[in-house]
C-alpha atoms as a PDB file:
ATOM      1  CA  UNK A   1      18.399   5.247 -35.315  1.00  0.00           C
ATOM      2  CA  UNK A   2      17.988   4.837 -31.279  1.00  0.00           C
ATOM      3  CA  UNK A   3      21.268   3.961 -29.588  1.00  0.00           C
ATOM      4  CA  UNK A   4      21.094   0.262 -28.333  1.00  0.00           C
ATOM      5  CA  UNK A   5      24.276  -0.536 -27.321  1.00  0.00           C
ATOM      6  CA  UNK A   6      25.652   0.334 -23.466  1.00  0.00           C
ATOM      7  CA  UNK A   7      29.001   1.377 -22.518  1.00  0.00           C
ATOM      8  CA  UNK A   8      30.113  -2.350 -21.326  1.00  0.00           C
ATOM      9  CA  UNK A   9      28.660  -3.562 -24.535  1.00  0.00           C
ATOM     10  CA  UNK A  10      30.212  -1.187 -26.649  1.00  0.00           C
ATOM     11  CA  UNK A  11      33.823  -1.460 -24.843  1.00  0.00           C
ATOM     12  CA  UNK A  12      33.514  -5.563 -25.593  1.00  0.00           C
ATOM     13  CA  UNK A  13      33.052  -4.602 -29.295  1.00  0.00           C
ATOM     14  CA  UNK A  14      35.603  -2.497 -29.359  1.00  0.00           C
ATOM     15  CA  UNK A  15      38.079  -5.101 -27.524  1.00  0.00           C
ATOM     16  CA  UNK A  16      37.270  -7.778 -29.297  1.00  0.00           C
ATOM     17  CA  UNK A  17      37.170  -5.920 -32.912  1.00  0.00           C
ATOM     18  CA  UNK A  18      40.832  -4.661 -32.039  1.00  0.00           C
ATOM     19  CA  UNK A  19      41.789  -8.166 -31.100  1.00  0.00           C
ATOM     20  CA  UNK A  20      40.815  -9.642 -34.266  1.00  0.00           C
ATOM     21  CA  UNK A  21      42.067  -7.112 -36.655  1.00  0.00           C
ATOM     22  CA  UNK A  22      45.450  -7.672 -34.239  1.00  0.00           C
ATOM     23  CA  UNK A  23      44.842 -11.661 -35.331  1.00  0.00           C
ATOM     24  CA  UNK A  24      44.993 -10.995 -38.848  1.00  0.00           C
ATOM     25  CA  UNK A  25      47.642  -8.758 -39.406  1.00  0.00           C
ATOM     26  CA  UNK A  26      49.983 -10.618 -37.532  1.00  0.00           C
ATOM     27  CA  UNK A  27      49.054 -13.399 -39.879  1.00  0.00           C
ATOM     28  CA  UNK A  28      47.816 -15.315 -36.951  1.00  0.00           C
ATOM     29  CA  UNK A  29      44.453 -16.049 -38.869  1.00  0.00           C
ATOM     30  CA  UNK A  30      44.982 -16.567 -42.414  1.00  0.00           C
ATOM     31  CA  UNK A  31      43.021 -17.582 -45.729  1.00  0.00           C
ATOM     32  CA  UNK A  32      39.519 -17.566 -45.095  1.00  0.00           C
ATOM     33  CA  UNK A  33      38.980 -17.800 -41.993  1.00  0.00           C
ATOM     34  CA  UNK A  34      41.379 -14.315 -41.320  1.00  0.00           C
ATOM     35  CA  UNK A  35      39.209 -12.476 -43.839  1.00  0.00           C
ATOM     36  CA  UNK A  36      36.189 -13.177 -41.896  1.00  0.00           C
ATOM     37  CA  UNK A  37      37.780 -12.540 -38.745  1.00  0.00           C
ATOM     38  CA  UNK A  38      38.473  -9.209 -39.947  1.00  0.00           C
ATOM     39  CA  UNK A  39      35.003  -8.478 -41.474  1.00  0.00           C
ATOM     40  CA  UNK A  40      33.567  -9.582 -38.200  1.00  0.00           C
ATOM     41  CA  UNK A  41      36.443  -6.901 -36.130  1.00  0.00           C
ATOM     42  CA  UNK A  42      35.841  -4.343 -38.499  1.00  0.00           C
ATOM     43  CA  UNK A  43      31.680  -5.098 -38.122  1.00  0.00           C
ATOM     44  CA  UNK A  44      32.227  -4.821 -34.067  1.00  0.00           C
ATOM     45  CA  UNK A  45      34.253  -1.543 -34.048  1.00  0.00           C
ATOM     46  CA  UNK A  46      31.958   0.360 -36.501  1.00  0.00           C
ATOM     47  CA  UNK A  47      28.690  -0.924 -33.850  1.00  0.00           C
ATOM     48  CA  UNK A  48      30.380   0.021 -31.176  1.00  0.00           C
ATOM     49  CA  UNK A  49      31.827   3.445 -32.525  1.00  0.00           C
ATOM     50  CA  UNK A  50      27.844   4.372 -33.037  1.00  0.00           C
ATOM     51  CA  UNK A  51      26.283   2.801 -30.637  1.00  0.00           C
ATOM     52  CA  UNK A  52      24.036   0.754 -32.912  1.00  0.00           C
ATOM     53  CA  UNK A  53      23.558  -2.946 -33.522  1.00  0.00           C
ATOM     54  CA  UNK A  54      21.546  -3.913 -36.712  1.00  0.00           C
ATOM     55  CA  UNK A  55      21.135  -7.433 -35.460  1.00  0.00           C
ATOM     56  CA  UNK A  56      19.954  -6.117 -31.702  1.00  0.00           C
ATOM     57  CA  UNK A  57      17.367  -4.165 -32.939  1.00  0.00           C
ATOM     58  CA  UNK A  58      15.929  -6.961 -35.278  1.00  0.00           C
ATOM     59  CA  UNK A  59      15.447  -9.228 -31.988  1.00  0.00           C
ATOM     60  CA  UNK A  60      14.013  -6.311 -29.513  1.00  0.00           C
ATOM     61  CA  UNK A  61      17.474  -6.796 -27.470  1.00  0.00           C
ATOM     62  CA  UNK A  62      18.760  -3.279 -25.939  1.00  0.00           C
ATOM     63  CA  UNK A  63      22.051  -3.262 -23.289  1.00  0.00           C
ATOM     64  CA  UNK A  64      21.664   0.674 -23.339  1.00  0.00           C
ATOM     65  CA  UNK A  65      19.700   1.608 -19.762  1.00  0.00           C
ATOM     66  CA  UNK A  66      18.575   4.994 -21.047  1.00  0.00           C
ATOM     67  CA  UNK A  67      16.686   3.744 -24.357  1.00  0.00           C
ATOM     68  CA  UNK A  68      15.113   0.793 -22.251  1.00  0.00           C
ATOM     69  CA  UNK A  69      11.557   0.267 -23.450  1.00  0.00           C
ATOM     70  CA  UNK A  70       9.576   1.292 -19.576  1.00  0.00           C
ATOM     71  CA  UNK A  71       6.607  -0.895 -18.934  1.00  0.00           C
END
C-alpha cells in the first residue's frame, strides 16, 4: 500500500473528520444524516492517519510529491 495522500491533504482530512465528529456529538447533525456525517469523519481521519485513500488510488489521483508517478 503506497502512500497517496500529502501533508496538506492529509491535514484537510484530519480537520474536517474532527469537525464532523464535533457536529454530531454536539447533536448538531442528528438522525441520519449525523450518522453519516460521522461515518464519513471517522472515514477521513483513519485516511489521513495512514496516508492512504482507497478511492484515490482507484482513479490514478496522488497529492503525495514523493510517490508521484515520473514520466
Amino acid at each position: 500500500m503506497k502512500k497517496n495522500l500529502g501533508s496538506a491533504d492529509r491535514l484537510v482530512r484530519l480537520l474536517l473528520g474532527i469537525v464532523l465528529g464535533f457536529l454530531y456529538f454536539t447533536n448538531t447533525l442528528t438522525g441520519t444524516l449525523g450518522i453519516v456525517a460521522l461515518i464519513i469523519g471517522i472515514v477521513l481521519v483513519l485516511t489521513s492517519f495512514v496516508s492512504f485513500c482507497p478511492l484515490y488510488a482507484m482513479l490514478g489521483i496522488r497529492s503525495n510529491k514523493n510517490n508521484a508517478v515520473k514520466s
